[in-house]
Protein backbone atom coordinates (compact mmCIF):
# COMPACT_ATOMS: atom_id res chain seq x y z
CA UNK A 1 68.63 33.06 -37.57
CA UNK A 2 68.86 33.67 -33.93
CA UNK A 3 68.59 36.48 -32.07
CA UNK A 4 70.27 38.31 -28.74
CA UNK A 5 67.89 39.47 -26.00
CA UNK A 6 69.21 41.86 -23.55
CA UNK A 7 67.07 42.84 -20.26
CA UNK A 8 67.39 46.71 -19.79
CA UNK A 9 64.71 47.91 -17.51
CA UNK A 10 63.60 46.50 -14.48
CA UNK A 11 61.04 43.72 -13.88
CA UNK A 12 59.92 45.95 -10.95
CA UNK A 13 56.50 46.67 -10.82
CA UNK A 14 55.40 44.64 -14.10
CA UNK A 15 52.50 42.94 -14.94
CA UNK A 16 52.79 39.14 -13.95
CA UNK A 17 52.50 38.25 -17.13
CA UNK A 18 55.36 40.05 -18.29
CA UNK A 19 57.29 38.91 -15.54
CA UNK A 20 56.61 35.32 -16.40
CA UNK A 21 57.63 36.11 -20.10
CA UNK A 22 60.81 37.84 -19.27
CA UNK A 23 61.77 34.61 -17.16
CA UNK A 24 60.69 32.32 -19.94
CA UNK A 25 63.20 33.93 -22.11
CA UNK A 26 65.50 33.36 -19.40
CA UNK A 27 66.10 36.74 -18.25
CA UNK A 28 66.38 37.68 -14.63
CA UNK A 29 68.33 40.99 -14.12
CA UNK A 30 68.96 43.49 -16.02
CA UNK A 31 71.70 43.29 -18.05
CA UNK A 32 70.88 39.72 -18.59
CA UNK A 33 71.34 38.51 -22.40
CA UNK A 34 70.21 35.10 -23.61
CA UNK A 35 69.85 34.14 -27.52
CA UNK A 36 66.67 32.48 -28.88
CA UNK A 37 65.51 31.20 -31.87
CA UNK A 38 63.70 33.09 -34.39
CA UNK A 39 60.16 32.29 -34.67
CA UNK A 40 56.54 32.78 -33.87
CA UNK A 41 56.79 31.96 -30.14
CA UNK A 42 60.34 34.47 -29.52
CA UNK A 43 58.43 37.23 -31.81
CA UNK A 44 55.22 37.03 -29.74
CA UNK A 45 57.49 37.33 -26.51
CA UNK A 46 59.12 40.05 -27.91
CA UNK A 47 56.33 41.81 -28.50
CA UNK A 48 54.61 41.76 -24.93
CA UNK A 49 57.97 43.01 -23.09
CA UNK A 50 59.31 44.96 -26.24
CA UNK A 51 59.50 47.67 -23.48
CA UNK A 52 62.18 46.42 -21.34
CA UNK A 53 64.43 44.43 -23.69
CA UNK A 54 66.86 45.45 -26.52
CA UNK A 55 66.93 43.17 -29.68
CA UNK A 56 70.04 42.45 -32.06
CA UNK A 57 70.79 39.85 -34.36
CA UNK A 58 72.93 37.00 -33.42
């Protein structure tokens, strides 16, 4: 299983360490969508920016 991760708020006055997990991801802009695997590391990175992304199955 894989799933889609779309930025959908802005970066803009984040934490660092948000910022630096958004980027990790791979996402830069909003609107951004990359597609990740699904498993401890993607789930924890979900979690900390859960705010500012939207999550779908791949």
């Amino acid at each position: 299983m894989a799933k889609n991760i779309k930025l959908v708020k802005s970066l803009i006055g984040c934490k660092k360490d948000q910022i630096a997990t958004a980027q990790s991801l791979g996402l830069r802009k909003i609107g951004d969508v990359t597609t990740q695997p699904d498993n401890s590391q993607t789930q924890g990175k979900i979690k900390k920016i859960s705010h500012l992304i939207e999550v779908t199955e791949a």
